[in-house]
Protein backbone atom coordinates (compact mmCIF):
# COMPACT_ATOMS: atom_id res chain seq x y z
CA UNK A 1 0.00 0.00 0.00
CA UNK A 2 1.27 3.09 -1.22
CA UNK A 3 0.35 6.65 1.11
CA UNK A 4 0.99 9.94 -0.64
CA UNK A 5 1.19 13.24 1.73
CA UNK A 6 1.61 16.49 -0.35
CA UNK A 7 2.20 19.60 0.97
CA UNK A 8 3.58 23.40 0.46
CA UNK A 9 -0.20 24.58 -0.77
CA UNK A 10 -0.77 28.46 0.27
CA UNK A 11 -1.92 31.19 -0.77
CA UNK A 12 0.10 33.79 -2.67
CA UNK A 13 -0.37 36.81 -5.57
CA UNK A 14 -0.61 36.07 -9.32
CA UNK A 15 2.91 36.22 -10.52
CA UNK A 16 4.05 33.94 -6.84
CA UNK A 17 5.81 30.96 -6.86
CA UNK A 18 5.06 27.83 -4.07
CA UNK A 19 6.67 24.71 -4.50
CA UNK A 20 4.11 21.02 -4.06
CA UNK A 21 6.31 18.64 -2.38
CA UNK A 22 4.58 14.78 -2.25
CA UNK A 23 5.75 12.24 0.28
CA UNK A 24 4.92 8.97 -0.77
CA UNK A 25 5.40 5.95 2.33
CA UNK A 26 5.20 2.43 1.09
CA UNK A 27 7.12 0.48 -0.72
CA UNK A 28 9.04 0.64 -4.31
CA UNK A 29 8.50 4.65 -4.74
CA UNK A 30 10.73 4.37 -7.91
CA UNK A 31 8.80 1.84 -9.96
CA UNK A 32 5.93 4.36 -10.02
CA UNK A 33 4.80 7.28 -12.59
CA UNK A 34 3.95 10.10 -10.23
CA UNK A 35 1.81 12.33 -11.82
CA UNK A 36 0.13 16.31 -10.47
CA UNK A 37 -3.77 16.83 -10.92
CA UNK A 38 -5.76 20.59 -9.68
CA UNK A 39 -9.43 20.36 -8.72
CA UNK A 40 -10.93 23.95 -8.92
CA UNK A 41 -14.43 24.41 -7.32
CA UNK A 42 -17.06 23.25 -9.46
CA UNK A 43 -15.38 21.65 -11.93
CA UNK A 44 -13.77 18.46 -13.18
CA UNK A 45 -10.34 17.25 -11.89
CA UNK A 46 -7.50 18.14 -14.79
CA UNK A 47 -3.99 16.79 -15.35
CA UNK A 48 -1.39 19.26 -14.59
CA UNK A 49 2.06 16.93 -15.00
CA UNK A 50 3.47 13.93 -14.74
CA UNK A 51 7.11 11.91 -14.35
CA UNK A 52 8.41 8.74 -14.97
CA UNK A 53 10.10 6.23 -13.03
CA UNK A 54 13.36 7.69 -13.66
CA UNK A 55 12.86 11.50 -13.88
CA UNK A 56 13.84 11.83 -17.08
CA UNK A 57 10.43 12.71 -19.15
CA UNK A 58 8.32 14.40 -17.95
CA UNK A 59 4.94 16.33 -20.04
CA UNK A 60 2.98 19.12 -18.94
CA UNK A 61 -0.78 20.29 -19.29
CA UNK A 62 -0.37 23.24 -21.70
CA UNK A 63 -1.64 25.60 -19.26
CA UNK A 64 1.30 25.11 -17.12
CA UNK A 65 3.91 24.44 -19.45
CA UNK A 66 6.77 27.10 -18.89
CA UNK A 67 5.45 27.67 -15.94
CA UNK A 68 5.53 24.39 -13.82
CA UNK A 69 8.33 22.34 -13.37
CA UNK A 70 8.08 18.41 -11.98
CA UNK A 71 10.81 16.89 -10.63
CA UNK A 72 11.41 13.87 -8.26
CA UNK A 73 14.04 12.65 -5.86
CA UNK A 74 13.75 8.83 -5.58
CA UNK A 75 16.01 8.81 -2.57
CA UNK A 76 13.46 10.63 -0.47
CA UNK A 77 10.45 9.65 -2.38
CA UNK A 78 9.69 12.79 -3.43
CA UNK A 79 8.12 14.25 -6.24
CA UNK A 80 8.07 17.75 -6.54
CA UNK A 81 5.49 20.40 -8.53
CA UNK A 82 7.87 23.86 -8.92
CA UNK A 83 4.72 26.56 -9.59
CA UNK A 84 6.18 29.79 -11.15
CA UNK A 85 3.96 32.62 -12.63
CA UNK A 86 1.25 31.65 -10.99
CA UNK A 87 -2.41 33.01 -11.79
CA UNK A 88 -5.82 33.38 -10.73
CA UNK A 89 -6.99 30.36 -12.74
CA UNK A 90 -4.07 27.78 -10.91
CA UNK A 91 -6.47 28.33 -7.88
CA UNK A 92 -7.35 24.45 -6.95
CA UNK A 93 -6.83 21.75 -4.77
CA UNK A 94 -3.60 19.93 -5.90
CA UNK A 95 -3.38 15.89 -5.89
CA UNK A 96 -0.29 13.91 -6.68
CA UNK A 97 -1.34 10.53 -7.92
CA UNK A 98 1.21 7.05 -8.18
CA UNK A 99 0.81 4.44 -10.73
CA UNK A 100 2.63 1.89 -11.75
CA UNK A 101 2.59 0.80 -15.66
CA UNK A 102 4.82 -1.77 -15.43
CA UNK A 103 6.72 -3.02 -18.62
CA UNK A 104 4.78 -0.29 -20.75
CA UNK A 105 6.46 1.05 -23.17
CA UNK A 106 4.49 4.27 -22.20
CA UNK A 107 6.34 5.51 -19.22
CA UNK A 108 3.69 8.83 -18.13
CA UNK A 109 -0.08 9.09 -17.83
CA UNK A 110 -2.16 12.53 -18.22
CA UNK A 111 -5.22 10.17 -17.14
CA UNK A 112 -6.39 10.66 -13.71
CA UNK A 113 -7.95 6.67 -14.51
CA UNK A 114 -5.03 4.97 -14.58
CA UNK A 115 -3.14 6.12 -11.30
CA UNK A 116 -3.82 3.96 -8.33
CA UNK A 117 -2.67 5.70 -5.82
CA UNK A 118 -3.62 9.66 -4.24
CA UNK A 119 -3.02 11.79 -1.95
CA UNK A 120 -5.64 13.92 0.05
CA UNK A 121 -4.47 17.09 -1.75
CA UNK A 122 -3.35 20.62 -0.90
CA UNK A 123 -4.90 23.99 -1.42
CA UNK A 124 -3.51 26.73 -3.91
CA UNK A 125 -5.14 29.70 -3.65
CA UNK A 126 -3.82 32.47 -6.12
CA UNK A 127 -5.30 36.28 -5.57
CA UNK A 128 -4.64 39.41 -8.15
């Protein structure tokens, strides 16, 4: 079983940064895709980014990209959401999600479906 613990949520002024950190307790942390979903009130939860096993590709929602960086440090099962430039519209709650595709040849998931794993999420909360 596989407990995920984010935190570093706040609230800041468009144009902030804040930095997600997710904690992830259980076993084999680096066999997983770790991936970042928002939930804004009233509507649907939406991919923000997502890692692979390894770090080393990552792919963003397009309403983050150059903005968001994710990054994870398998030695502290970590993974990390860097939020630059943020905005009004990043206001959500903020899940990090594990799954684990196995031998797939596709390494990172944008769909909230196939990750098994979440944590209780963190508040972002962006004035202007």
């Amino acid at each position: 079983q596989v407990q995920l613990v984010e935190s570093g949520g706040g609230s800041v002024r468009a144009g902030g940064s804040l930095r997600l950190s997710c904690a992830s307790a259980g076993p084999n942390f680096s066999n997983y895709c770790m991936g970042w979903f928002r939930q804004a009130p009233g509507k649907v939860r939406e991919f923000v980014a997502t890692i692979d096993w390894s770090g080393g590709v990552t792919y963003y929602a397009d309403s983050v990209k150059g903005r968001f960086t994710i990054s994870r440090d398998n030695a502290k099962n970590t993974v990390y959401l860097q939020m630059n430039s943020l905005r009004p519209d990043d206001t959500a709650v903020y899940y990090c999600a594990a799954t684990d595709l196995g031998s797939s040849i596709v390494v990172i998931s944008d769909n909230p479906d196939e990750y098994v794993y979440w944590g209780q999420g963190t508040q972002v909360t962006v004035s202007s």
